[in-house]
N, C-alpha and C. Protein backbone atom coordinates (compact mmCIF):
# COMPACT_ATOMS: atom_id res chain seq x y z
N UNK A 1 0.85 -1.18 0.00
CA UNK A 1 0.00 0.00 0.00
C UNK A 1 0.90 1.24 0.00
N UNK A 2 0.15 2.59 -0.93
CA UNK A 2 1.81 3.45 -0.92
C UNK A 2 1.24 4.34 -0.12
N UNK A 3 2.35 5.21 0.19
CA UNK A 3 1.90 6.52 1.42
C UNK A 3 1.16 7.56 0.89
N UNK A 4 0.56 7.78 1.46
CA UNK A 4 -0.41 8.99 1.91
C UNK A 4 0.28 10.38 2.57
N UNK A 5 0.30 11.50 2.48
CA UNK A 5 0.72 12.43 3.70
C UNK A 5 -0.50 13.50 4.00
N UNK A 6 -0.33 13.76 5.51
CA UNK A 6 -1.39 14.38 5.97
C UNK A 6 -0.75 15.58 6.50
N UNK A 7 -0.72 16.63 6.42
CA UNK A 7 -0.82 17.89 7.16
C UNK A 7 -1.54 18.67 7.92
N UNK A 8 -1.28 18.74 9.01
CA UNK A 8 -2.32 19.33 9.99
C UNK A 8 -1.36 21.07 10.13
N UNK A 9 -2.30 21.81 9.99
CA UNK A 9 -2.15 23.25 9.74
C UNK A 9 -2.36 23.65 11.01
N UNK A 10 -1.84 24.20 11.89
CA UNK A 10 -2.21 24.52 13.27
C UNK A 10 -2.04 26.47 12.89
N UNK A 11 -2.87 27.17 13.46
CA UNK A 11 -3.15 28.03 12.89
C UNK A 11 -3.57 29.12 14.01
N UNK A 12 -2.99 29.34 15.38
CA UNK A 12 -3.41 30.07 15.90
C UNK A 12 -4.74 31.18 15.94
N UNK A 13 -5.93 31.61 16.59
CA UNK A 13 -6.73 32.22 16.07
C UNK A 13 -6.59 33.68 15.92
N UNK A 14 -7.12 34.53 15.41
CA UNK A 14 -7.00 35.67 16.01
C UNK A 14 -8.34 36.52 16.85
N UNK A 15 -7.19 37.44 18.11
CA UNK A 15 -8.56 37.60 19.06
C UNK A 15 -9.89 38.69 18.33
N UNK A 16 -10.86 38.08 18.76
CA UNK A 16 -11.95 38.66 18.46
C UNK A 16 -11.67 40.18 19.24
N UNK A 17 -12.42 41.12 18.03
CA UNK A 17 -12.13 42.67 18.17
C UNK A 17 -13.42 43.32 18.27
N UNK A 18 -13.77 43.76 19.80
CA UNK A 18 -15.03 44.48 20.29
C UNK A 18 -14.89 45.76 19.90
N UNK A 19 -13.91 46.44 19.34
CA UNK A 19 -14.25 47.62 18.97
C UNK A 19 -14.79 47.62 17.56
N UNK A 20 -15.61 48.59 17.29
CA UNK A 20 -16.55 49.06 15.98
C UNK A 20 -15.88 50.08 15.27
N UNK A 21 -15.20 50.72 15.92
CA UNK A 21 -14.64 51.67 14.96
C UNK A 21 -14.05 51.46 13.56
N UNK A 22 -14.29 52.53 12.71
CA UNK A 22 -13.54 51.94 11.45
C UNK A 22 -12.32 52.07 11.00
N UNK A 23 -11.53 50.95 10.45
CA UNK A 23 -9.88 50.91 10.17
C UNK A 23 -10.20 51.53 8.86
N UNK A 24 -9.01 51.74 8.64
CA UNK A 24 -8.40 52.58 7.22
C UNK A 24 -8.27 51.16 6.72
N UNK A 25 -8.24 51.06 5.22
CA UNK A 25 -7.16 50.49 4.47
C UNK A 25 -5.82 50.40 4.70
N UNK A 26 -5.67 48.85 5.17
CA UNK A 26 -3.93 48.75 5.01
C UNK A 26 -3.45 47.70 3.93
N UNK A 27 -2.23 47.37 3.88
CA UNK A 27 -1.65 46.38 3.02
C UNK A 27 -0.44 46.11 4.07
N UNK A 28 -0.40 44.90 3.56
CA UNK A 28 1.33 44.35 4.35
C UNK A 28 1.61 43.34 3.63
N UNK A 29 2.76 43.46 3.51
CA UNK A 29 3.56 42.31 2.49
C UNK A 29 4.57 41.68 3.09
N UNK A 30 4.65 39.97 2.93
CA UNK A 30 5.64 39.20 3.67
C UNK A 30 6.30 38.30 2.37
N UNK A 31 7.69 39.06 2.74
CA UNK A 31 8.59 38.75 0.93
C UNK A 31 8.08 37.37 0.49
N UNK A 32 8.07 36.17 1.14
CA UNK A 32 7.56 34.75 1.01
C UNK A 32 6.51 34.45 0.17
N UNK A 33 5.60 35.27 1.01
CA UNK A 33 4.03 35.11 0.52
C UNK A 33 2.77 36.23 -0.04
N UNK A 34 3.79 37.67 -0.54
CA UNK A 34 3.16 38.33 -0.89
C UNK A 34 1.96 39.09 -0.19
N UNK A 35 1.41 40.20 -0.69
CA UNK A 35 0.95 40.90 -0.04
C UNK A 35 -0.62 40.80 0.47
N UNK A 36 -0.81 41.62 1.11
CA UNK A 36 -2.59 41.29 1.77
C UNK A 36 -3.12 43.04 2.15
N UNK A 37 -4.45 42.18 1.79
CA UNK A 37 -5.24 44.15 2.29
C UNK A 37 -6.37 43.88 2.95
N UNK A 38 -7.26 45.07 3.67
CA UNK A 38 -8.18 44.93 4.10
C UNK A 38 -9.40 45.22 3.44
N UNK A 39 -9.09 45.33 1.76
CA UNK A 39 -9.99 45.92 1.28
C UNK A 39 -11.15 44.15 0.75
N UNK A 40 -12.10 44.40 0.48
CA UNK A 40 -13.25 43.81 -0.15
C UNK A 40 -12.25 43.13 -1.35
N UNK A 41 -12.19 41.81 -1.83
CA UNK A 41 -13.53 40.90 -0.44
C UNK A 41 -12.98 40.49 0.64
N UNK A 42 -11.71 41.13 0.94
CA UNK A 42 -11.02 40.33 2.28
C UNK A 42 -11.28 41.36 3.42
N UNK A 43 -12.10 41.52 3.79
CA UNK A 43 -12.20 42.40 4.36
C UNK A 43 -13.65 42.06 5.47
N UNK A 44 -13.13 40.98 5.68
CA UNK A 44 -14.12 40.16 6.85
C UNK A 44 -13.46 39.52 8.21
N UNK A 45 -12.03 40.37 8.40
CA UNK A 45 -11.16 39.99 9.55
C UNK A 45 -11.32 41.56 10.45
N UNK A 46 -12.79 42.58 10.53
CA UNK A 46 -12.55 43.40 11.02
C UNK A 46 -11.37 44.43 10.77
N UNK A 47 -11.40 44.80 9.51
CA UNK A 47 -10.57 45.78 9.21
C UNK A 47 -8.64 45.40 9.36
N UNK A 48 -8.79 44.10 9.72
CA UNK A 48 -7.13 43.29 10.23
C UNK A 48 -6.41 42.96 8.81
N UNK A 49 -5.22 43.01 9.02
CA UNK A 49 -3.88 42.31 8.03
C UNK A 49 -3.82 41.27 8.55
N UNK A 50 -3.26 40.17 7.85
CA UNK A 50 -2.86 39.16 8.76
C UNK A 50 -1.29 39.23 9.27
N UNK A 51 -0.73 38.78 10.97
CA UNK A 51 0.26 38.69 10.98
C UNK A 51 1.09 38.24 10.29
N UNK A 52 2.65 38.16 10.41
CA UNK A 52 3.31 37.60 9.85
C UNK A 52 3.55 36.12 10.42
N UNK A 53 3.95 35.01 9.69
CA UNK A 53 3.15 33.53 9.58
C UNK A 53 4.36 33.30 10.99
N UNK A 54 5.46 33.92 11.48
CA UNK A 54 6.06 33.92 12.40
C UNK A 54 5.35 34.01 13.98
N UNK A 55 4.92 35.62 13.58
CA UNK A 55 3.79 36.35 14.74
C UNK A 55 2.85 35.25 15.06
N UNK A 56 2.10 34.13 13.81
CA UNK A 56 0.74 33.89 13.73
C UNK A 56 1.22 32.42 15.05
N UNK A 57 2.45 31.94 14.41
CA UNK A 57 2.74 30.54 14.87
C UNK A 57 2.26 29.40 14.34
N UNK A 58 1.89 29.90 12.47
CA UNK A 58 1.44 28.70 11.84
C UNK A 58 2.80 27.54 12.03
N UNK A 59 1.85 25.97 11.87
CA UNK A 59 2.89 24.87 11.73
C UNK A 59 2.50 23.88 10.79
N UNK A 60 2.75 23.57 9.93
CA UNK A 60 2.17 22.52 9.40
C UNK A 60 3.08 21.18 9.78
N UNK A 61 2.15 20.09 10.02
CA UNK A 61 2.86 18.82 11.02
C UNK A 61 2.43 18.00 9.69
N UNK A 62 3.45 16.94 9.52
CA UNK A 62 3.27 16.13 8.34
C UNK A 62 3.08 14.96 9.15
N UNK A 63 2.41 14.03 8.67
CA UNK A 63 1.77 12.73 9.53
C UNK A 63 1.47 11.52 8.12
N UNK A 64 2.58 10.38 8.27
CA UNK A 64 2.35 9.57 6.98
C UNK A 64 1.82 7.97 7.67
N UNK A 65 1.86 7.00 6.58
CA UNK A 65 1.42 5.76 7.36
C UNK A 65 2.35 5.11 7.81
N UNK A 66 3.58 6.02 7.67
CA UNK A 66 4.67 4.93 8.50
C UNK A 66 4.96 5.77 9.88
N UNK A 67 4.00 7.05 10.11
CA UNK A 67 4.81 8.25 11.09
C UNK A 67 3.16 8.88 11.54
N UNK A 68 2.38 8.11 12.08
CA UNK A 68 1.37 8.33 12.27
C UNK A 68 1.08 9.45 13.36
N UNK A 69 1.66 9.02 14.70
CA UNK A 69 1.48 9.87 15.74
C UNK A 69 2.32 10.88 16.16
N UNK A 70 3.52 11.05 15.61
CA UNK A 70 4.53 12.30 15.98
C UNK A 70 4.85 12.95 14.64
N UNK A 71 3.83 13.62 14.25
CA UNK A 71 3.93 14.27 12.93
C UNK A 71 5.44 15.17 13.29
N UNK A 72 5.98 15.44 11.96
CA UNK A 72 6.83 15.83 11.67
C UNK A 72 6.97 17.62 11.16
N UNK A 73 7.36 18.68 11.95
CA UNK A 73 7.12 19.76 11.64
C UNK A 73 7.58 20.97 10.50
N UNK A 74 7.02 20.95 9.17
CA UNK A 74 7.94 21.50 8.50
C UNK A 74 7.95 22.98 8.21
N UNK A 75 8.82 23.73 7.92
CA UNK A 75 8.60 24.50 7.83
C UNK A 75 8.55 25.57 6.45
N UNK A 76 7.52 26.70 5.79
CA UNK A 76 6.99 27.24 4.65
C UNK A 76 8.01 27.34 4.25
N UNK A 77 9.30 28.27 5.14
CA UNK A 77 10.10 29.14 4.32
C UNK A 77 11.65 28.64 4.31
N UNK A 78 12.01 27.07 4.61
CA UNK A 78 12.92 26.21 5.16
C UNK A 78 12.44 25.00 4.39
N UNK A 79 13.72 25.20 3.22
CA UNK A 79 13.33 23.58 2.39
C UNK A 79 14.09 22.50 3.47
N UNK A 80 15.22 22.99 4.29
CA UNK A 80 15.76 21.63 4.75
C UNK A 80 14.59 20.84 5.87
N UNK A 81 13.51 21.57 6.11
CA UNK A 81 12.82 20.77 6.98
C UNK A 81 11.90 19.42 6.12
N UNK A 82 12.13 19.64 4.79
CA UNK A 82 11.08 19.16 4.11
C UNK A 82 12.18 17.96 3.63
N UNK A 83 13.63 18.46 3.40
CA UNK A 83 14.94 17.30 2.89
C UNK A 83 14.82 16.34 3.72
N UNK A 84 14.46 17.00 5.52
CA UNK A 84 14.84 15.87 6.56
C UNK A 84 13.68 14.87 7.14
N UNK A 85 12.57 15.44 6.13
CA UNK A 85 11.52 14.80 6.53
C UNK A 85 11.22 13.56 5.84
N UNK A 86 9.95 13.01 5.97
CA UNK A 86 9.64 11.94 4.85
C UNK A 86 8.66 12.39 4.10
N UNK A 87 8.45 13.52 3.99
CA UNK A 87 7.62 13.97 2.80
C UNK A 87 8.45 13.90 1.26
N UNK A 88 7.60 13.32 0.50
CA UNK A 88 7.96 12.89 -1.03
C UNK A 88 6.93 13.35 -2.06
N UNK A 89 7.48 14.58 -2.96
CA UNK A 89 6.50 15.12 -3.62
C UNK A 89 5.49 14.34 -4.95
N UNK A 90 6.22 13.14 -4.83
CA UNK A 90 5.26 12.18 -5.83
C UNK A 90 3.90 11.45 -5.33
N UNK A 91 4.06 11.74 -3.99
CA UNK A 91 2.92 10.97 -3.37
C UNK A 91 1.72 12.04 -2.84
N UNK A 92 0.43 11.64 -2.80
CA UNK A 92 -0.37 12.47 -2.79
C UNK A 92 -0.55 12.88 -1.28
N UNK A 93 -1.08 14.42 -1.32
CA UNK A 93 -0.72 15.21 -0.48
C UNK A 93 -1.98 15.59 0.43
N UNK A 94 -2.58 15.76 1.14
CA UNK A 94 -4.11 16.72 1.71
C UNK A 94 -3.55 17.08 2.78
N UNK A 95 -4.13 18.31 3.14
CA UNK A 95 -3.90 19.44 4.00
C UNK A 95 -5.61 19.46 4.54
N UNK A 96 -5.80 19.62 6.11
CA UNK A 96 -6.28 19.67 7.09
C UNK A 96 -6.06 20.90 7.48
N UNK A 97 -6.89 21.93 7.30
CA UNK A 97 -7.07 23.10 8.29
C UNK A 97 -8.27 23.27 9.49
N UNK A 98 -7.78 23.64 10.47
CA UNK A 98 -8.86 23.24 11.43
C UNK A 98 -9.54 24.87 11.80
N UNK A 99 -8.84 25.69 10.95
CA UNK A 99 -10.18 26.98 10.95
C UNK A 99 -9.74 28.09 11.80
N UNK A 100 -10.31 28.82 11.97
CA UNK A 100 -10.53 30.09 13.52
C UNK A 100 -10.79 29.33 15.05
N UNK A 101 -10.24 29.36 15.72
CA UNK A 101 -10.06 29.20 17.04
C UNK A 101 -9.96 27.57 17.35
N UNK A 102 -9.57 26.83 16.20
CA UNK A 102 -8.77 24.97 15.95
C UNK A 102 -7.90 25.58 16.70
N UNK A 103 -7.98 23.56 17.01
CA UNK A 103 -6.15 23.32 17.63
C UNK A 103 -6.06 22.13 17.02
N UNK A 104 -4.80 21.71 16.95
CA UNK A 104 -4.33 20.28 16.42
C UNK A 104 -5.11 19.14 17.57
N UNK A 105 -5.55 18.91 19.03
CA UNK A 105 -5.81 18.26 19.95
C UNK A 105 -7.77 18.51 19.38
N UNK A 106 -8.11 18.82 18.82
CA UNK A 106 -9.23 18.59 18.01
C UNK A 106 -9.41 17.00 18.04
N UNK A 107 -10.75 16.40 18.34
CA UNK A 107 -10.50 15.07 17.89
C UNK A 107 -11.32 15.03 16.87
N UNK A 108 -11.77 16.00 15.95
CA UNK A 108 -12.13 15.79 14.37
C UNK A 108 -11.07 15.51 13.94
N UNK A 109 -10.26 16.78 14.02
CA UNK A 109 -8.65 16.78 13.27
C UNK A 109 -7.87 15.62 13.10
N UNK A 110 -7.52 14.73 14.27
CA UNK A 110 -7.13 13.69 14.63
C UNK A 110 -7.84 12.69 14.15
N UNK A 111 -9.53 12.33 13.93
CA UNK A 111 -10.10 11.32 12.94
C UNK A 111 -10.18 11.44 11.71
N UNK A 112 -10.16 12.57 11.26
CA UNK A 112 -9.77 12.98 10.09
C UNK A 112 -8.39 12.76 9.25
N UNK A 113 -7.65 12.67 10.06
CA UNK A 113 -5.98 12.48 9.98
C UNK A 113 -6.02 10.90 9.82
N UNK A 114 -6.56 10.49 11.16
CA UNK A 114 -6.65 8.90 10.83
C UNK A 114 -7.26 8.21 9.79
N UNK A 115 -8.53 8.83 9.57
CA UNK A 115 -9.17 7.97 8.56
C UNK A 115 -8.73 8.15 7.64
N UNK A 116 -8.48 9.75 6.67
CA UNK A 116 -7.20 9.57 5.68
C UNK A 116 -5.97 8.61 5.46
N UNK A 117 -5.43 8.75 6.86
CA UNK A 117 -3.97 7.42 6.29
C UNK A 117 -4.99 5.95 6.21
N UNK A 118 -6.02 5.61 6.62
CA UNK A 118 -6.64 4.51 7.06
C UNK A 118 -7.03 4.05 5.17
N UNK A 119 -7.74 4.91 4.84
CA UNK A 119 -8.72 4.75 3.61
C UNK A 119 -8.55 5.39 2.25
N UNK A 120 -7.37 6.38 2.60
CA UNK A 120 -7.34 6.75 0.85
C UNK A 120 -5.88 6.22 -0.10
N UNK A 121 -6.69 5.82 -1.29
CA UNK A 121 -5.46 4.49 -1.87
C UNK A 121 -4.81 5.25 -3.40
N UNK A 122 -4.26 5.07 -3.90
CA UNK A 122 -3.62 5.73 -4.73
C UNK A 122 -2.83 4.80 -5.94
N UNK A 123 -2.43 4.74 -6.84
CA UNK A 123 -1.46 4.42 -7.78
C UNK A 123 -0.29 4.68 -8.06
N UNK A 124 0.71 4.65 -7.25
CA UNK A 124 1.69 5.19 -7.66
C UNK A 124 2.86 5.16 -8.74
């Protein structure tokens, strides 16, 4: 049976903002991943930029059928995390985001993770 890889996106939330007042238009650009605004249609984070993916504490954890429970952490802007891993770009890939205010200790996330390595089959 060939591998599968799963990524779980851990994604810190951001805090909900009780003030009403209105933001200006901003933009911010992160050399990596290019720029972002608050204008329409993105413009449903309360007038917010998004941090930088540093600030945010995104992680994506790679989880295969031979590396089930101690996913492996790689990182966007760092190919050697991806050299030292067992991720292999010929094999098929799905990404798991668990949303606004997810955590990886989700036990959707975690059956979701499982039943993927469990049930999806491939040709390689």
């Amino acid at each position: 049976m060939g591998l599968i890889y799963v990524f779980l996106a851990l994604v810190p939330a951001l805090a909900v903002c009780e003030d009403t007042t209105p933001i200006p238009d901003r933009k911010v650009c992160y050399t990596d991943l290019g720029c972002f605004e608050n204008k329409a249609p993105f413009d449903n984070a309360q007038g917010r930029v998004p941090k930088s993916p540093e600030q945010i504490g995104t992680v994506f954890r790679l989880f295969t059928r031979l590396n089930r429970t101690d996913g492996q952490d790689l990182l966007y802007n760092d190919s050697t995390s991806f050299a030292s891993s067992d991720f292999n770009s010929s094999n098929p890939t799905k990404f798991i985001v668990h949303g606004f205010g997810g955590r990886l200790s989700n036990k959707w996330m975690v059956a979701i993770k499982d039943a993927l390595l469990d049930t999806v089959s491939y040709y390689a």
